[in-house]
C-alpha atoms as a PDB file:
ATOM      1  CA  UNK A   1     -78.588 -72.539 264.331  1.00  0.00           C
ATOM      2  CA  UNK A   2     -78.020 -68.923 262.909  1.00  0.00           C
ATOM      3  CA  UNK A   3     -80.980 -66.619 262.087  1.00  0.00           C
ATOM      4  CA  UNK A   4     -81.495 -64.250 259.622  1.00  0.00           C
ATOM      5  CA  UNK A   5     -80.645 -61.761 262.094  1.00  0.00           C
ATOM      6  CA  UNK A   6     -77.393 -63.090 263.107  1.00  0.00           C
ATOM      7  CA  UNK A   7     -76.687 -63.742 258.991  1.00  0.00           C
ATOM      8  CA  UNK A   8     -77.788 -60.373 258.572  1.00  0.00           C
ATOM      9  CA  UNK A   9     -75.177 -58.828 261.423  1.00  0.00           C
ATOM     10  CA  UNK A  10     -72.117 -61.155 260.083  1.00  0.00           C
ATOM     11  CA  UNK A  11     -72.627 -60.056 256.537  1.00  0.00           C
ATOM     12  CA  UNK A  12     -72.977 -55.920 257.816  1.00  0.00           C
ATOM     13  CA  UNK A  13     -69.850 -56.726 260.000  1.00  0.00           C
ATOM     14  CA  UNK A  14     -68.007 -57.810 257.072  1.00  0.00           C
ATOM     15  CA  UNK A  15     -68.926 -55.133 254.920  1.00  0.00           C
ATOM     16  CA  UNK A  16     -67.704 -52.639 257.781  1.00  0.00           C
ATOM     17  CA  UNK A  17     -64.244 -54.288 258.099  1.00  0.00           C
ATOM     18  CA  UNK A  18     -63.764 -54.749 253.910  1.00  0.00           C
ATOM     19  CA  UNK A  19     -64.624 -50.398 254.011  1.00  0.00           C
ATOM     20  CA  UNK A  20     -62.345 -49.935 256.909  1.00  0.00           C
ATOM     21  CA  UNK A  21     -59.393 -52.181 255.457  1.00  0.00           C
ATOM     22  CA  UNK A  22     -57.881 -49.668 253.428  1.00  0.00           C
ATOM     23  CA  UNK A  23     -57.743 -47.159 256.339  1.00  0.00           C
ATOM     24  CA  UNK A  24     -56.348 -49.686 258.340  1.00  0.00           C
ATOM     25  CA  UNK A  25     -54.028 -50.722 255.992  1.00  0.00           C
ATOM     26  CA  UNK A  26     -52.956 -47.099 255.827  1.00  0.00           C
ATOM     27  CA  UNK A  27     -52.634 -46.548 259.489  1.00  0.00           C
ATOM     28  CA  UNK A  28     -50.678 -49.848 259.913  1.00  0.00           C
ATOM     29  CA  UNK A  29     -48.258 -48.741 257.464  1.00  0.00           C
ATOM     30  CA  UNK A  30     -47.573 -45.202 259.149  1.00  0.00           C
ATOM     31  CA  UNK A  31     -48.136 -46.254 262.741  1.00  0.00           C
ATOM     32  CA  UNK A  32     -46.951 -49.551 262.841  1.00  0.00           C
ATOM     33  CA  UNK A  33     -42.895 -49.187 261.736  1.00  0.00           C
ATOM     34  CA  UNK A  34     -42.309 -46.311 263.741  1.00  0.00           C
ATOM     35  CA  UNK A  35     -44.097 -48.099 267.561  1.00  0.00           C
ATOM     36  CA  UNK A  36     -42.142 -51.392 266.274  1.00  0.00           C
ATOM     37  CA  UNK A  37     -38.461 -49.525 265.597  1.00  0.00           C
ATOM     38  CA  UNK A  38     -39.174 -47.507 269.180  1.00  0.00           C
ATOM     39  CA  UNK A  39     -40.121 -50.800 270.867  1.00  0.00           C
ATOM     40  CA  UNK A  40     -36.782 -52.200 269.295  1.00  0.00           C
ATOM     41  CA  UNK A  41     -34.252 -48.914 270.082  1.00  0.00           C
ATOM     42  CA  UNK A  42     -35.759 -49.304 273.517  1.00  0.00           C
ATOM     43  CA  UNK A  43     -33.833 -52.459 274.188  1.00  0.00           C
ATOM     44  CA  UNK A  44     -30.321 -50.793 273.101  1.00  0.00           C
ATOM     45  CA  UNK A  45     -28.327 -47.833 274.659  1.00  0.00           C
ATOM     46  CA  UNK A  46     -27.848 -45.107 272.219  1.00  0.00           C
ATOM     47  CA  UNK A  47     -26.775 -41.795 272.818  1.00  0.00           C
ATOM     48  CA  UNK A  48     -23.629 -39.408 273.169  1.00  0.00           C
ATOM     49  CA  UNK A  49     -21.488 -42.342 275.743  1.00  0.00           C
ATOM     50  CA  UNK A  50     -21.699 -44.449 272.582  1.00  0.00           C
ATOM     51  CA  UNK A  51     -20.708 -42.049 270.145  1.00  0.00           C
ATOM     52  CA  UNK A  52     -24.734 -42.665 268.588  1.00  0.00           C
ATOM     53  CA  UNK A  53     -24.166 -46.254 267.997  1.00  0.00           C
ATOM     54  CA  UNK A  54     -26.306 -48.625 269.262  1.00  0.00           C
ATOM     55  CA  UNK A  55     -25.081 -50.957 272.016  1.00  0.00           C
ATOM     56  CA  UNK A  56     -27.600 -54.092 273.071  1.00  0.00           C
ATOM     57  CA  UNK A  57     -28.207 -53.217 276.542  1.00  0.00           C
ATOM     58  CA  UNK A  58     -31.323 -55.413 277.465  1.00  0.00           C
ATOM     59  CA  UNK A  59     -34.011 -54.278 280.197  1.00  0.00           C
ATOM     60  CA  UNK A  60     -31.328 -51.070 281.599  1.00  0.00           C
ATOM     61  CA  UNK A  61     -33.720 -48.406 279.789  1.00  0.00           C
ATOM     62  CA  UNK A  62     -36.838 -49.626 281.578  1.00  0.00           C
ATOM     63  CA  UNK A  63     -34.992 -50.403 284.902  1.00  0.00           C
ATOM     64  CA  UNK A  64     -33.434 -46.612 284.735  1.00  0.00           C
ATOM     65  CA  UNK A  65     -37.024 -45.525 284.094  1.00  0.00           C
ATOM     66  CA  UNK A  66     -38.215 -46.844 287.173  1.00  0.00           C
ATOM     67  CA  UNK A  67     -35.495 -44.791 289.562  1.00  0.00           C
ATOM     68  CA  UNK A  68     -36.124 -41.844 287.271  1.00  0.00           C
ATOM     69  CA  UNK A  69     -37.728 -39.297 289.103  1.00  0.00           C
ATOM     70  CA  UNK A  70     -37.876 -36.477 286.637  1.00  0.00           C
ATOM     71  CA  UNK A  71     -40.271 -39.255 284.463  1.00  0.00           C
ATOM     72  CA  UNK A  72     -42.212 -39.946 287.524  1.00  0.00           C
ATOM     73  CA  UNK A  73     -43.139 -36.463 287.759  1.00  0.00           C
ATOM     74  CA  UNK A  74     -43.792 -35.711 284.344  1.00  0.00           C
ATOM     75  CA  UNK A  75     -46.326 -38.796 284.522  1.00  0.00           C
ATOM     76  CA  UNK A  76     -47.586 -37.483 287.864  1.00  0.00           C
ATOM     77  CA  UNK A  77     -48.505 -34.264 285.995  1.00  0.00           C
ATOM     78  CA  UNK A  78     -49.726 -35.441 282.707  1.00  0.00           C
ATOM     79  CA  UNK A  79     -51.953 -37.542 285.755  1.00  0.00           C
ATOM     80  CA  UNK A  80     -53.288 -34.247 286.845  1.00  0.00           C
ATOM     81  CA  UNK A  81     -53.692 -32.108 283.550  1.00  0.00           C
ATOM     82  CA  UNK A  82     -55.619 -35.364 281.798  1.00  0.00           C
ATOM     83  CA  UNK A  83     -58.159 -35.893 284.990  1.00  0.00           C
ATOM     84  CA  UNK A  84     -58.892 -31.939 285.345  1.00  0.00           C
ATOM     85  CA  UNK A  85     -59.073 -31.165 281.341  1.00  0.00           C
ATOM     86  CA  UNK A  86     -61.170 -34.277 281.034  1.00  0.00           C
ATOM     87  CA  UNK A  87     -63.364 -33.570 284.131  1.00  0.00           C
ATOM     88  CA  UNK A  88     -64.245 -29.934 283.089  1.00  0.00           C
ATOM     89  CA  UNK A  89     -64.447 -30.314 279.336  1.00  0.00           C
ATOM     90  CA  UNK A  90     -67.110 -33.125 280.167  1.00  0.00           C
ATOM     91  CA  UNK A  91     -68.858 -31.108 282.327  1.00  0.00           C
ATOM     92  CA  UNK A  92     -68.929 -27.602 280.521  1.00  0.00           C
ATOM     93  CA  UNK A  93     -68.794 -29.743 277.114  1.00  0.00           C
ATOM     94  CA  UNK A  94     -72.271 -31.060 278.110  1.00  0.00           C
ATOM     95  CA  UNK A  95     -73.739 -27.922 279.317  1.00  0.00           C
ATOM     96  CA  UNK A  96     -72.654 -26.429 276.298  1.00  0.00           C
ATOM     97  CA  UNK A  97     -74.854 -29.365 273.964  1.00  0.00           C
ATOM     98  CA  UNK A  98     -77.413 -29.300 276.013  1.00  0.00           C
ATOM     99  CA  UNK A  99     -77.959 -25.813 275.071  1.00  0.00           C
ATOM    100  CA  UNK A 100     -77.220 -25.948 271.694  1.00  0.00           C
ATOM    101  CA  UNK A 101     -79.545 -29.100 271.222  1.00  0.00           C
ATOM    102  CA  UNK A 102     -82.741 -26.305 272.324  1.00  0.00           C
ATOM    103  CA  UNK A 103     -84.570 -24.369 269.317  1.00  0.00           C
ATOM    104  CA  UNK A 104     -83.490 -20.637 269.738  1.00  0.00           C
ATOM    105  CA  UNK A 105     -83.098 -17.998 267.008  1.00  0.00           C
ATOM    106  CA  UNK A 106     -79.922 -17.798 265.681  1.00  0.00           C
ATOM    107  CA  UNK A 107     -78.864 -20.836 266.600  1.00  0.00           C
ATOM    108  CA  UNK A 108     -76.814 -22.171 263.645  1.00  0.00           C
ATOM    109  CA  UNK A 109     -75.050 -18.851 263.756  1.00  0.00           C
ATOM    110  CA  UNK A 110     -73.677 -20.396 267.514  1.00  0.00           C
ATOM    111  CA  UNK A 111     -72.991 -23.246 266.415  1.00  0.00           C
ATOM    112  CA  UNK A 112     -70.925 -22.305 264.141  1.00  0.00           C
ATOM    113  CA  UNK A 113     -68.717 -19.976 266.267  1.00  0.00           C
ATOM    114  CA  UNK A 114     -68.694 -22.563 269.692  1.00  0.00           C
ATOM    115  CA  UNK A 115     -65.949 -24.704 267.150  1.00  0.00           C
ATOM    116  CA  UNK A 116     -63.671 -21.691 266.553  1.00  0.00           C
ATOM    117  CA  UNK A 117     -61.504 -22.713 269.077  1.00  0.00           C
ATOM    118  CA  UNK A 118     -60.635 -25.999 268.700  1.00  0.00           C
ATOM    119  CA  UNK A 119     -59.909 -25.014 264.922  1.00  0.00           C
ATOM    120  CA  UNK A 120     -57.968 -22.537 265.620  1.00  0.00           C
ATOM    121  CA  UNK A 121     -53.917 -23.881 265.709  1.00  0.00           C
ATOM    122  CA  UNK A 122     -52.811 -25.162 268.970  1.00  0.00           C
ATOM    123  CA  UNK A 123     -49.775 -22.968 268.949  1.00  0.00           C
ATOM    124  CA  UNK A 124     -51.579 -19.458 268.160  1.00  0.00           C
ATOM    125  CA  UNK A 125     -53.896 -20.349 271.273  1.00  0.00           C
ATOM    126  CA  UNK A 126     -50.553 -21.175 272.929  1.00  0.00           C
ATOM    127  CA  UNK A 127     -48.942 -17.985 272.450  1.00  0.00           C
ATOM    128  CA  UNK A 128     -52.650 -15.939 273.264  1.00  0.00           C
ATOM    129  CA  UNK A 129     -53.104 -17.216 276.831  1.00  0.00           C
ATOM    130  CA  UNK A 130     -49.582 -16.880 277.281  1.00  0.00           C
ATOM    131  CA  UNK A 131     -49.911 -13.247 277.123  1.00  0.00           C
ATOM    132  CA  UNK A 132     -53.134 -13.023 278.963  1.00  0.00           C
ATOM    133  CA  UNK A 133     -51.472 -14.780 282.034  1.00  0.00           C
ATOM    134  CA  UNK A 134     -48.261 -12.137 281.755  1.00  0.00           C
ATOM    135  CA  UNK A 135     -47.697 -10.982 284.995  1.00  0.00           C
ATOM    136  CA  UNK A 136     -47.309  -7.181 284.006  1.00  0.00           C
ATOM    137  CA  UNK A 137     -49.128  -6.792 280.182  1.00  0.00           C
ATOM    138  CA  UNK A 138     -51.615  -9.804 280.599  1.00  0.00           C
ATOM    139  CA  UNK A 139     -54.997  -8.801 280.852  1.00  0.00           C
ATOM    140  CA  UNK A 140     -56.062 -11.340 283.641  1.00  0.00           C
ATOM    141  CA  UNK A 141     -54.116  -9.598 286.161  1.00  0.00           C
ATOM    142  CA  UNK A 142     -55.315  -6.527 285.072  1.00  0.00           C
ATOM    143  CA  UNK A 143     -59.026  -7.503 285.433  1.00  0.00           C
ATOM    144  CA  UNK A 144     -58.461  -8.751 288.802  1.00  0.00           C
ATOM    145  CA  UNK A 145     -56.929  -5.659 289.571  1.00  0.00           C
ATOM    146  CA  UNK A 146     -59.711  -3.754 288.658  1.00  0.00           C
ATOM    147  CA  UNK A 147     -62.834  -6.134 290.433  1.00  0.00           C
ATOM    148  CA  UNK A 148     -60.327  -5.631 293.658  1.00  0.00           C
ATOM    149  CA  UNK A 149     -60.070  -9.857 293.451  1.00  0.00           C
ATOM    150  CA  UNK A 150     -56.368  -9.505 294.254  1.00  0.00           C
ATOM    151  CA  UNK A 151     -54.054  -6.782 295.623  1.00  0.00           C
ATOM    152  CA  UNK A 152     -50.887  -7.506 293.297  1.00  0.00           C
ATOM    153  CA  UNK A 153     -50.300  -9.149 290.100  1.00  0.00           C
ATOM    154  CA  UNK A 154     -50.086 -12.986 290.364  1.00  0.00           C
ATOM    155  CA  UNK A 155     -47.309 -14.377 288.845  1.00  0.00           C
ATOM    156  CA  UNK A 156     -49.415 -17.288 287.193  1.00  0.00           C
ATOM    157  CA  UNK A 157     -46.889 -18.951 285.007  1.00  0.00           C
ATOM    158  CA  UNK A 158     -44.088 -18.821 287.159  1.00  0.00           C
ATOM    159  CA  UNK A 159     -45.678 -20.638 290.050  1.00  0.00           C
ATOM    160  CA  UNK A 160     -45.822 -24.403 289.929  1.00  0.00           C
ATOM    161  CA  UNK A 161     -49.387 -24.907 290.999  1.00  0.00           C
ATOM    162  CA  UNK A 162     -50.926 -21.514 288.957  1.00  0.00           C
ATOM    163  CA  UNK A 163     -48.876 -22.871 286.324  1.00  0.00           C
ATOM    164  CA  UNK A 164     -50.704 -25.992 286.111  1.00  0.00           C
ATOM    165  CA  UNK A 165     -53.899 -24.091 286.586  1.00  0.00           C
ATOM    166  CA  UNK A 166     -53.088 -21.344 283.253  1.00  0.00           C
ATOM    167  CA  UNK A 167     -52.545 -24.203 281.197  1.00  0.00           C
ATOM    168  CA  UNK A 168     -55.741 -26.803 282.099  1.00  0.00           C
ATOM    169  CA  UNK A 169     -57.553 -23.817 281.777  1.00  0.00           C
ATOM    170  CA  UNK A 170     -56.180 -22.735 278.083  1.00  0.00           C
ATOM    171  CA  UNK A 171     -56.707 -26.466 277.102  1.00  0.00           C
ATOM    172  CA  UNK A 172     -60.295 -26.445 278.785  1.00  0.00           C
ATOM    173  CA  UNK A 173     -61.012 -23.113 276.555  1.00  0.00           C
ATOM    174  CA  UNK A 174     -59.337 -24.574 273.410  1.00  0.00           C
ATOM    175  CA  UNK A 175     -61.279 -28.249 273.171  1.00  0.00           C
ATOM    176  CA  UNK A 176     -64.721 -28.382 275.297  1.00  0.00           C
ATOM    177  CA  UNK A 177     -66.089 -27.008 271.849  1.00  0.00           C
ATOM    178  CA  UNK A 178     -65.221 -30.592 270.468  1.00  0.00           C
ATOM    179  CA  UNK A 179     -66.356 -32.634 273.057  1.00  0.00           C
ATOM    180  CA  UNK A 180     -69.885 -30.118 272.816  1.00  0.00           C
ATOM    181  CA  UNK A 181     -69.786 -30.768 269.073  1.00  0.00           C
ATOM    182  CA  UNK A 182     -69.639 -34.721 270.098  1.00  0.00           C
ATOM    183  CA  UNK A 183     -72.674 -34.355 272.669  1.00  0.00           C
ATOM    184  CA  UNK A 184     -74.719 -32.716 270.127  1.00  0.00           C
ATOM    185  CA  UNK A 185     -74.375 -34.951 267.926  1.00  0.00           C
ATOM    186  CA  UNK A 186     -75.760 -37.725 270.647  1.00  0.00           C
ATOM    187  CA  UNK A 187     -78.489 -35.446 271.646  1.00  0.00           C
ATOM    188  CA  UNK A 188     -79.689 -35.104 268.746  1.00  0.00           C
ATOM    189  CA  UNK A 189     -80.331 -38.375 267.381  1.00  0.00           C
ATOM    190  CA  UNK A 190     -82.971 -38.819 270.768  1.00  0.00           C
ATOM    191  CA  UNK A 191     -86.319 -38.867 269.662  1.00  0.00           C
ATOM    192  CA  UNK A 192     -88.367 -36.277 271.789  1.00  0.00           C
ATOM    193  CA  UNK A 193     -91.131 -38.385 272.150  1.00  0.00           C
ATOM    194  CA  UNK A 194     -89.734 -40.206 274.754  1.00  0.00           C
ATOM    195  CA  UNK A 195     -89.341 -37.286 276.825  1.00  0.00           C
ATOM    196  CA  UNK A 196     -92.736 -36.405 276.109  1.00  0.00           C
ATOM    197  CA  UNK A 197     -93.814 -39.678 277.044  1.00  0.00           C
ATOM    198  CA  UNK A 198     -91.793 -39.420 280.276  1.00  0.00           C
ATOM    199  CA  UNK A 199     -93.227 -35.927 280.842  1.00  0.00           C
ATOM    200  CA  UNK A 200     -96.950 -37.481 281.030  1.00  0.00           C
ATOM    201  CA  UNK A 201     -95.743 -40.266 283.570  1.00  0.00           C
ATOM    202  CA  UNK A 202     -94.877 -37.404 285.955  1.00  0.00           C
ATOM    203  CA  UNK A 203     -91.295 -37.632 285.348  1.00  0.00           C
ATOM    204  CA  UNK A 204     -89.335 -33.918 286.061  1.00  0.00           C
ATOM    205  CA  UNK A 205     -86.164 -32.499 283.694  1.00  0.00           C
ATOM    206  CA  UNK A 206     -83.960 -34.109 285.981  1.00  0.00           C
ATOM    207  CA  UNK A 207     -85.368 -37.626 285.880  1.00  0.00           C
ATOM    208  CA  UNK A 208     -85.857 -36.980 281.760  1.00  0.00           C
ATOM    209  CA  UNK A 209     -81.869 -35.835 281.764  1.00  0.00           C
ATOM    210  CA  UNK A 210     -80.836 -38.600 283.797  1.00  0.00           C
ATOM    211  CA  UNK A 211     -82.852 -41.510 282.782  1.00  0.00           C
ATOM    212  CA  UNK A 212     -83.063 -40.768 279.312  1.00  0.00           C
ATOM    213  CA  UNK A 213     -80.454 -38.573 278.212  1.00  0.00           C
ATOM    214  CA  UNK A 214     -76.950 -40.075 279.989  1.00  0.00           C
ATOM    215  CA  UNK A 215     -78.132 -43.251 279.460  1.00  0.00           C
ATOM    216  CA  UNK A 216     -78.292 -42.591 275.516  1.00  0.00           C
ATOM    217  CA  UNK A 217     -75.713 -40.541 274.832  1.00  0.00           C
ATOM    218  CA  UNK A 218     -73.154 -42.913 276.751  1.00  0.00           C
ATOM    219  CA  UNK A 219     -71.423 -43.866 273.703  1.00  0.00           C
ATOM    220  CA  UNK A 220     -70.637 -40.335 272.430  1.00  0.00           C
ATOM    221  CA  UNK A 221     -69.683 -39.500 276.015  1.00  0.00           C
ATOM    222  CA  UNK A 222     -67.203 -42.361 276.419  1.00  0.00           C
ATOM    223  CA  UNK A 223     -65.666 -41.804 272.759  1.00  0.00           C
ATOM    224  CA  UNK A 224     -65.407 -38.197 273.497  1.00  0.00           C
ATOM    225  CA  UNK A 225     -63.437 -38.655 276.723  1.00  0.00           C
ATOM    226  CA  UNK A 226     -61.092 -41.349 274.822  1.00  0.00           C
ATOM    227  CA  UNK A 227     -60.496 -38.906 272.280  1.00  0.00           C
ATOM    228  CA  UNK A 228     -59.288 -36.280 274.961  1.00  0.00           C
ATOM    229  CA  UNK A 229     -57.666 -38.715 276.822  1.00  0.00           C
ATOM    230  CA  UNK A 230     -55.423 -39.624 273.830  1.00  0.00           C
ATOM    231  CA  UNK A 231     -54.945 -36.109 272.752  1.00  0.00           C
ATOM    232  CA  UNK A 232     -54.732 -34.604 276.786  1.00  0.00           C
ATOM    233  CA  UNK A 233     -52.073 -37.719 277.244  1.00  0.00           C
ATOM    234  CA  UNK A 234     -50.129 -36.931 274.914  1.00  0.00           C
ATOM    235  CA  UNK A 235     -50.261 -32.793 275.141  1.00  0.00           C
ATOM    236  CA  UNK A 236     -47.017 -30.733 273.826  1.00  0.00           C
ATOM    237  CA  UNK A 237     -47.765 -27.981 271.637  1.00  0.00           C
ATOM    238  CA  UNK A 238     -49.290 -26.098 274.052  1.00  0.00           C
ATOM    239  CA  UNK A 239     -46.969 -26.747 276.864  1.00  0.00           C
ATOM    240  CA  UNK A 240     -43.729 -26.067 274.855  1.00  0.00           C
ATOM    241  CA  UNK A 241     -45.026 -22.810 274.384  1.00  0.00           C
ATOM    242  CA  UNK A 242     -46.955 -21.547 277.573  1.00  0.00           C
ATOM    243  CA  UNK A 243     -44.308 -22.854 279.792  1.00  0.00           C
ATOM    244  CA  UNK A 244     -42.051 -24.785 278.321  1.00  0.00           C
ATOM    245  CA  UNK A 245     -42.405 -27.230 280.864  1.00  0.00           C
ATOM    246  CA  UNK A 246     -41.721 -24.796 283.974  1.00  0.00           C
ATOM    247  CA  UNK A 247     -41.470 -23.901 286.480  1.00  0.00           C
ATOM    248  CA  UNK A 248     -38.949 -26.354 287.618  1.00  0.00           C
ATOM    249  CA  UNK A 249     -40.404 -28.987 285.908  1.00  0.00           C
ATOM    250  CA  UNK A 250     -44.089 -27.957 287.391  1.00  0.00           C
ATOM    251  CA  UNK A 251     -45.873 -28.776 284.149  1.00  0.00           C
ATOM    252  CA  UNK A 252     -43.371 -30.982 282.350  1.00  0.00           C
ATOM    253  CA  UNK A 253     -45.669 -33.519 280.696  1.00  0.00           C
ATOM    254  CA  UNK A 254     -44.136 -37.175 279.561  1.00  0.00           C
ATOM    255  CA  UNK A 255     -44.390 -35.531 275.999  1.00  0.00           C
ATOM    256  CA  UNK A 256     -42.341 -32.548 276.858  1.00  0.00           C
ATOM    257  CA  UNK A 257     -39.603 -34.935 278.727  1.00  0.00           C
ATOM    258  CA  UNK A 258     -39.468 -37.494 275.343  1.00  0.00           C
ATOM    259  CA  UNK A 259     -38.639 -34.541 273.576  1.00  0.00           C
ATOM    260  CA  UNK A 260     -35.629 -33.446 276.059  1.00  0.00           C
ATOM    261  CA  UNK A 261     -34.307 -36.558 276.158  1.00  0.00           C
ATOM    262  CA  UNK A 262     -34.307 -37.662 272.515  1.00  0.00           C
ATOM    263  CA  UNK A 263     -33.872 -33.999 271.371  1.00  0.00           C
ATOM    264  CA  UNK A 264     -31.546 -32.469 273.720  1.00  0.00           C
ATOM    265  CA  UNK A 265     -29.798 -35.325 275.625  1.00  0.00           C
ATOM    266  CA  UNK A 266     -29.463 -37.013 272.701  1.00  0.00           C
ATOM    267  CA  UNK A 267     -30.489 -40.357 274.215  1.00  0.00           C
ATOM    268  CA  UNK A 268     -32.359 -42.059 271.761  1.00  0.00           C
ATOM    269  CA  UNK A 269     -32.585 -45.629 273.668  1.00  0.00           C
ATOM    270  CA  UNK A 270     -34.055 -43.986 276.217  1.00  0.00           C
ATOM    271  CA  UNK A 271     -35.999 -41.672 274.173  1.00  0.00           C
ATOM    272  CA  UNK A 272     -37.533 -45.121 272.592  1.00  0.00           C
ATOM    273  CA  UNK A 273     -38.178 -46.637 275.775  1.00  0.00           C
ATOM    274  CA  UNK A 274     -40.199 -43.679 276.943  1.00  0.00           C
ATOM    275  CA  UNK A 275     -42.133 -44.072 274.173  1.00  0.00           C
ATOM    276  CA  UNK A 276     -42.918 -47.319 274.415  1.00  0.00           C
ATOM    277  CA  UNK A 277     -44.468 -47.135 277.673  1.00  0.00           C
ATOM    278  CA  UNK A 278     -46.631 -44.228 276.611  1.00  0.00           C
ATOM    279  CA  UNK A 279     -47.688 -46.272 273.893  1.00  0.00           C
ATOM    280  CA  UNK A 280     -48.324 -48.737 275.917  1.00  0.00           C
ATOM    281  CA  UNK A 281     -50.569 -47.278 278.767  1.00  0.00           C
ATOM    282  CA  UNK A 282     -52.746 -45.226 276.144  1.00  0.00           C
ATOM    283  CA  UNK A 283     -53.290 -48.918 274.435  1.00  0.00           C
ATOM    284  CA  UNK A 284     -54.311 -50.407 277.452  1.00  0.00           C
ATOM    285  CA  UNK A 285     -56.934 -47.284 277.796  1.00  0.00           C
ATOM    286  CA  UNK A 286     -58.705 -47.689 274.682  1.00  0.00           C
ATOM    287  CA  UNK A 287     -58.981 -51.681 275.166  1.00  0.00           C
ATOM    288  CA  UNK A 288     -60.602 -51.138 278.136  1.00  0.00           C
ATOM    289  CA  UNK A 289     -62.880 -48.513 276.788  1.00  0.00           C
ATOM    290  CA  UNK A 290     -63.157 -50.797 274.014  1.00  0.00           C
ATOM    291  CA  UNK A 291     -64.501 -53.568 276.072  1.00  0.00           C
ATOM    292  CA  UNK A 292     -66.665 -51.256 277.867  1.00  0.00           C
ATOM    293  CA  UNK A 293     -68.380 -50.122 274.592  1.00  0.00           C
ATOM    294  CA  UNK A 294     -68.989 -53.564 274.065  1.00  0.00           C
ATOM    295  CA  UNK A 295     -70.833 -54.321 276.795  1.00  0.00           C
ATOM    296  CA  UNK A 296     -72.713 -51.513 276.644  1.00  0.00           C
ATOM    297  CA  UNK A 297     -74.007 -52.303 273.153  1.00  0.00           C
ATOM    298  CA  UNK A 298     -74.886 -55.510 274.290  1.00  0.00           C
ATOM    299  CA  UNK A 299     -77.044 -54.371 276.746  1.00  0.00           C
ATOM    300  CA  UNK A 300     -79.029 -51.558 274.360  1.00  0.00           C
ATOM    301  CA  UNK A 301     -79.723 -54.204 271.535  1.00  0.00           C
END
């Protein structure tokens, strides 16, 4: 028998799907075409061998995918450069709300200037921590120099692991304001009483933080890190011009290798097939954060 409760949530869910149709209609129509035709291209060879025509070639993309090592690694380092962006934009991201959510003066003024950098273009940041991390002209060097931390300039983007280090650290810089911003947003819709209330059963700012405020602010957390994930997954900008990829390959991300080999190899079939696994593994992502979301709603109502 349905309740007015359950009447209540149908008719609110189909109000929120009849608002979000036209968005969805919208993202159908850009998204949609472009996956499908990439999905389709992925099943044909088509590059300079074939004079650009496309020749059915069945499964021979994917199966040269697996013995590709070059796409191996650039999925072994997107691997790494997702799970230490997300990890320490989570972490300082947090610290950063948790600050901002506290009553001191001039705090709107802070605010404000903690989301200058992820407004600023990806590309001008880019080219900025390029040039601090110069070897001879870059001013990290030069301020390790002077605190005696190192003896001799380090040669930080032309060493594979440093490499990978200057640029999680330029996207860390860039987007932990956007993950605080999320937080914040989360923190703030807790009511203080019930830390107040937890404060008179004894409990300490530890207990409050970690059986009151994690437990709340789950959702923004888990939307937050999907929204990096997406965005750290699929990274270019910033690698094209920090490294370019290098050295020798050391921070060649699956975006930076679909652009080589649809760009400059002119292999489009296998361009399309490259996609389409990317496409695939970031759906596969969000449903399972989607399904976790679920449940978790489920157990708050």
């Amino acid at each position: 028998m349905t309740t007015t409760k359950d009447y209540i949530r149908q008719r609110e869910q189909r109000t929120g799907w009849l608002l979000l149709a036209p968005a969805l209609l919208l993202l159908l129509f850009v998204y949609a075409f472009p996956i499908l035709r990439a999905f389709w291209l992925s099943f044909f060879t088509e590059n300079l061998s074939t004079n650009l025509q496309p020749v059915f070639s069945g499964l021979d993309n994917y199966a040269l995918m697996v013995q590709d090592g070059r796409f191996w690694q650039s999925m072994r380092n997107t691997a790494v450069f997702t799970v230490f962006t997300l990890l320490f934009e989570l972490l300082l991201g947090l610290a950063i709300a948790l600050t901002l959510d506290r009553a001191f003066r001039g705090r709107g003024l802070v605010r404000t200037v903690a989301i200058l950098p992820w407004a600023l273009p990806t590309a001008l940041i880019a080219l900025a921590w390029r040039w601090i991390f110069n070897t001879e002209f870059g001013v990290w060097n030069d301020l390790l120099l002077r605190l005696n931390l190192i003896n001799s300039p380090v040669n930080w983007l032309g060493e594979p692991f440093w490499a990978m280090v200057a640029v999680i650290a330029a996207d860390v810089w860039k987007t932990t304001s956007f993950v605080a911003i999320l937080l914040l947003a989360g923190l703030q819709s807790i009511s203080q009483d019930l830390y107040e209330a937890h404060a008179l059963d004894g409990a300490s700012p530890w207990q409050s933080f970690r059986q009151i405020t994690l437990p709340l602010i789950a959702p923004q957390i888990v939307i937050a890190m999907l929204f990096r994930f997406a965005q750290s997954f699929g990274i270019f900008d910033l690698i094209a011009v920090m490294t370019g990829g290098g050295p020798g390959g050391a921070t060649e991300m699956v975006s930076i290798y679909i652009y080589a080999a649809v760009m400059r190899y002119l292999d489009f079939g296998y361009g399309a097939a490259l996609v389409t696994v990317t496409f695939v593994v970031l759906v596969a992502v969000v449903g399972l954060t989607w399904l976790y979301l679920s449940r978790l709603r489920a157990r708050t109502e």
